[in-house]
N, C-alpha and C. Protein backbone atom coordinates (compact mmCIF):
# COMPACT_ATOMS: atom_id res chain seq x y z
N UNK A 1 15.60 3.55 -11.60
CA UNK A 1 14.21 3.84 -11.52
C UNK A 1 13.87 4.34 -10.11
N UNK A 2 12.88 5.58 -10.14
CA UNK A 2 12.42 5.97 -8.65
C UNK A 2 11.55 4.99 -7.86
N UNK A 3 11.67 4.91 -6.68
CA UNK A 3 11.06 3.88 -5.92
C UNK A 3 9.60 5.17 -5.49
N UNK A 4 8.40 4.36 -5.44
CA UNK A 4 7.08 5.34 -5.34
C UNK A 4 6.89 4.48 -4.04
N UNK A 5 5.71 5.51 -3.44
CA UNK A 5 5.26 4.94 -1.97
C UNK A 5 4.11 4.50 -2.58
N UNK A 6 3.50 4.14 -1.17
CA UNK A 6 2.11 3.60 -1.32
C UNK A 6 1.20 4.97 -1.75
N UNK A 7 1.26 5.69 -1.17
CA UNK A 7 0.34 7.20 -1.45
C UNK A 7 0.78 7.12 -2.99
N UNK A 8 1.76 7.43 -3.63
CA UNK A 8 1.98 7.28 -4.89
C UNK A 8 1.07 6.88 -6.13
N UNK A 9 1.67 5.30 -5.37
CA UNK A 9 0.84 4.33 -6.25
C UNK A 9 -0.73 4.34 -6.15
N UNK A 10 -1.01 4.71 -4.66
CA UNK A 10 -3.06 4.34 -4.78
C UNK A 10 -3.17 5.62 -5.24
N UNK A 11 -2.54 6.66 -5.44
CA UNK A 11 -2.90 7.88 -6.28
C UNK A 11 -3.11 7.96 -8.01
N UNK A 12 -2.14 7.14 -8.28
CA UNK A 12 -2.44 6.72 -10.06
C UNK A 12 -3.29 5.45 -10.16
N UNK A 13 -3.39 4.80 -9.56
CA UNK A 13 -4.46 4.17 -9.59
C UNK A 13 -5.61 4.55 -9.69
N UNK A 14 -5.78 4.91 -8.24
CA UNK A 14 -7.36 5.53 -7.89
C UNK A 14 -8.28 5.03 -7.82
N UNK A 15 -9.42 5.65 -8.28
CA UNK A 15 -11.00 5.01 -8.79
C UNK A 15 -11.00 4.80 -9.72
N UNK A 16 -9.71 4.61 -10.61
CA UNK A 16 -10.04 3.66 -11.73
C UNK A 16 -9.98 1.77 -11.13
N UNK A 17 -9.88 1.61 -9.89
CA UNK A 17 -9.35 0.18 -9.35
C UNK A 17 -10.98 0.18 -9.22
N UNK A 18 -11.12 -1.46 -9.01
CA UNK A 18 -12.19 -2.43 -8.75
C UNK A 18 -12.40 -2.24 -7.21
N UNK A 19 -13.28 -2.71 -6.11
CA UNK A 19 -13.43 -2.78 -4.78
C UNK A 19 -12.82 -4.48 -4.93
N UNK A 20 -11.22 -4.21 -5.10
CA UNK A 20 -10.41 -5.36 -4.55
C UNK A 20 -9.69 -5.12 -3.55
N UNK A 21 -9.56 -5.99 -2.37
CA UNK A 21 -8.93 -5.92 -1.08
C UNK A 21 -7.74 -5.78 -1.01
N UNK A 22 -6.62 -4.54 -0.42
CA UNK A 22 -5.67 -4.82 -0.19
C UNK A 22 -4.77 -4.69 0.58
N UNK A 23 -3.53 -5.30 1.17
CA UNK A 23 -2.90 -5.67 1.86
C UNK A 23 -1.62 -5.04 2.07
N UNK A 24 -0.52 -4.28 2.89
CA UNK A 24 0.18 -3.87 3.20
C UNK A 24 1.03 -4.50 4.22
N UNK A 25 2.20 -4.85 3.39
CA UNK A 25 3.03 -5.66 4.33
C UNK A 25 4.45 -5.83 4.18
N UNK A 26 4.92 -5.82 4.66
CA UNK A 26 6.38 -5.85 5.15
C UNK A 26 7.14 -7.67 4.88
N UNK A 27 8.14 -8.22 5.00
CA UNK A 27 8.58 -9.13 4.31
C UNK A 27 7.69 -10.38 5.41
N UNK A 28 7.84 -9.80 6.77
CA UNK A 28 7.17 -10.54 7.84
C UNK A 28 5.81 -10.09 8.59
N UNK A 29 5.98 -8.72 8.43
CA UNK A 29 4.61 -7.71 9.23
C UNK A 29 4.01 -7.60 8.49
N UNK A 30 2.40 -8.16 8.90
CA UNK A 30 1.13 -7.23 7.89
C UNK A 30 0.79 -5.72 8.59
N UNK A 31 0.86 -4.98 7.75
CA UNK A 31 1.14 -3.51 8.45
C UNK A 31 -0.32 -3.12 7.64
N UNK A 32 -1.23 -2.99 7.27
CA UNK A 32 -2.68 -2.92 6.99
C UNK A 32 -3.08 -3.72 5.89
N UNK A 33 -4.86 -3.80 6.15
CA UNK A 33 -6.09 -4.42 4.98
C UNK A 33 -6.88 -3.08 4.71
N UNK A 34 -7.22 -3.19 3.23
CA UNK A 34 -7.96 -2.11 3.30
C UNK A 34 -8.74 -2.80 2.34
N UNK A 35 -10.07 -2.32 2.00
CA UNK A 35 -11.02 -2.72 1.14
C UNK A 35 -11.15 -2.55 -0.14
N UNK A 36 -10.09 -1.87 -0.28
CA UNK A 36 -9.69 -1.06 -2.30
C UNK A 36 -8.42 0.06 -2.27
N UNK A 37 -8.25 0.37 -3.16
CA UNK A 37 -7.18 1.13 -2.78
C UNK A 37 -7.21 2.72 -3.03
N UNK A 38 -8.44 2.88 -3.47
CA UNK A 38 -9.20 4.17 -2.89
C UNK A 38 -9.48 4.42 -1.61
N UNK A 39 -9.27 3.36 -0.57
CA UNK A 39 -9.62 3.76 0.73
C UNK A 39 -8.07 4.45 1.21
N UNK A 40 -7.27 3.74 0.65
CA UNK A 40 -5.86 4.06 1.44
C UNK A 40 -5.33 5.52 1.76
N UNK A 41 -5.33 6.19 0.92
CA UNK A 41 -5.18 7.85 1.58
C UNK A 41 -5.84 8.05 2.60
N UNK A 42 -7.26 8.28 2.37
CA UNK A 42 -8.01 8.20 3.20
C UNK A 42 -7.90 7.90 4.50
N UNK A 43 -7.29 6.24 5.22
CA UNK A 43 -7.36 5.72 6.33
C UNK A 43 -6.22 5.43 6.74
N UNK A 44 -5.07 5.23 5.93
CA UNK A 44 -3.86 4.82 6.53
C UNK A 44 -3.19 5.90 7.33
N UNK A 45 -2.09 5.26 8.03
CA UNK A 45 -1.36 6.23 8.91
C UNK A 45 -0.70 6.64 7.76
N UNK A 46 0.34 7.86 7.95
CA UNK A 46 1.23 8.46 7.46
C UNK A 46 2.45 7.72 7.29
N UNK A 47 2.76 7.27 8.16
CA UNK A 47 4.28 6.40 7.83
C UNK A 47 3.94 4.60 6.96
N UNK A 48 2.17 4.43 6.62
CA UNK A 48 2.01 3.80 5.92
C UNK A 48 2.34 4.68 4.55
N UNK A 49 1.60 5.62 4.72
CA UNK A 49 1.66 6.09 3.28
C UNK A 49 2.57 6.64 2.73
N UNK A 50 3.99 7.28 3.29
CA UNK A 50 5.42 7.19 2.86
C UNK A 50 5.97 6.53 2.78
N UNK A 51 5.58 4.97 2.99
CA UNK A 51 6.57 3.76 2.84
C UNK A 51 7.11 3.27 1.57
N UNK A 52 8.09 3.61 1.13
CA UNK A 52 8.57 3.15 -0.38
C UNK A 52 8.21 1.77 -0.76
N UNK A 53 7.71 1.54 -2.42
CA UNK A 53 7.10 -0.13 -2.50
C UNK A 53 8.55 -0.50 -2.81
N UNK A 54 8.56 -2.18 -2.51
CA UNK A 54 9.35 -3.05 -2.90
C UNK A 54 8.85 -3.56 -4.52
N UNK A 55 7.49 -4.23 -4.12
CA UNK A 55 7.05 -4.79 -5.66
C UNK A 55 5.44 -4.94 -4.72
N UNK A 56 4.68 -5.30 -6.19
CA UNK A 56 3.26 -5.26 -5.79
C UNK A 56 2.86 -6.10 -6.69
N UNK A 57 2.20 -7.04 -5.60
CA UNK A 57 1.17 -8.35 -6.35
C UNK A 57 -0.15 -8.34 -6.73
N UNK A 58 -0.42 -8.27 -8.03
CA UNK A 58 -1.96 -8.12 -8.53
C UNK A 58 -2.20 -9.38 -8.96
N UNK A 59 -3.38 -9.73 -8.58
CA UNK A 59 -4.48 -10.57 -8.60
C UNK A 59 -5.72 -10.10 -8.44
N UNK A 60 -6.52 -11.25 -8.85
CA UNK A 60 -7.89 -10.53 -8.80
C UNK A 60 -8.68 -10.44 -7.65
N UNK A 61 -8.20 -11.19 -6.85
CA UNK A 61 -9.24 -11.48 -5.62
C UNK A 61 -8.07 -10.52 -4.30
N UNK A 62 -7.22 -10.03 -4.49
CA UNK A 62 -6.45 -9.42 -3.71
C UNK A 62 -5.06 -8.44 -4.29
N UNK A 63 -4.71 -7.10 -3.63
CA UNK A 63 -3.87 -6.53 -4.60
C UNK A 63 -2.56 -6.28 -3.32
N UNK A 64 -1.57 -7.17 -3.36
CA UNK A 64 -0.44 -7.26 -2.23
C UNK A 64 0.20 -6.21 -2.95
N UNK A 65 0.79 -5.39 -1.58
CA UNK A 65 2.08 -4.39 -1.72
C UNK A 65 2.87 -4.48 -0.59
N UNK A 66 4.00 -4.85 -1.26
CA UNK A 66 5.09 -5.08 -0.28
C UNK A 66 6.08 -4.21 0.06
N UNK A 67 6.59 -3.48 1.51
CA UNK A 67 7.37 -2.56 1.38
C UNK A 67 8.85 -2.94 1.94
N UNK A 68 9.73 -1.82 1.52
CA UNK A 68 10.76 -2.17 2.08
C UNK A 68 10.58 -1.65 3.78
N UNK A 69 11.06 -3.21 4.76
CA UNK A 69 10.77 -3.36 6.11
C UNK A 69 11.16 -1.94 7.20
N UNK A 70 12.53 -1.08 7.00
CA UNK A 70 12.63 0.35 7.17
C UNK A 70 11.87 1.31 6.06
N UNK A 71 11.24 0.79 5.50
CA UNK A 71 10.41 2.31 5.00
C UNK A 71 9.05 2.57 5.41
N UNK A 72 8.73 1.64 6.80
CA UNK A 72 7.61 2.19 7.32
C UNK A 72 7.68 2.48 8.84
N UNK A 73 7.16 3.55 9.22
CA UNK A 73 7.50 4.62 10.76
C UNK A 73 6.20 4.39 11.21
N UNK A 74 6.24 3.91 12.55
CA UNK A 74 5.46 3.23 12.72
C UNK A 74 5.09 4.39 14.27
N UNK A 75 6.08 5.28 14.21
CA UNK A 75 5.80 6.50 15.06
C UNK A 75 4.51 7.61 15.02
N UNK A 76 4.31 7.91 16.26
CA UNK A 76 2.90 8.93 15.58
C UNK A 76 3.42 9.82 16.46
């Protein structure tokens, strides 16, 4: 199976998602919060938004995505 980034995923999502908060993080680093995941194109850096997912936690009160710890460039 292809591994999708974060841009990916908040792209099929979209504005079909709720204004649920979410979280970008690494196994140890929180690497961003964002307020929905319509904001994320939008505001994240670039080497957030090429970061390949590991797995992603949905809940209702928060939507975790976890990446693999080298798939985010933290270079500008």
């Amino acid at each position: 199976m292809r591994k999708i980034t974060v841009l990916d995923f908040a792209n099929q999502i979209g504005v079909l998602s709720d204004e649920v908060p979410v979280v970008v993080k690494t196994d140890r680093k929180l690497i961003g919060r964002f307020r929905c995941l319509y904001e994320i194109p939008e505001t994240a850096m670039p080497g957030v938004l090429e970061a390949k997912i590991d797995h992603v936690i949905l809940r209702s009160d928060e939507i975790t995505i976890q990446v693999k710890p080298k798939a985010v460039s933290t270079k500008i």
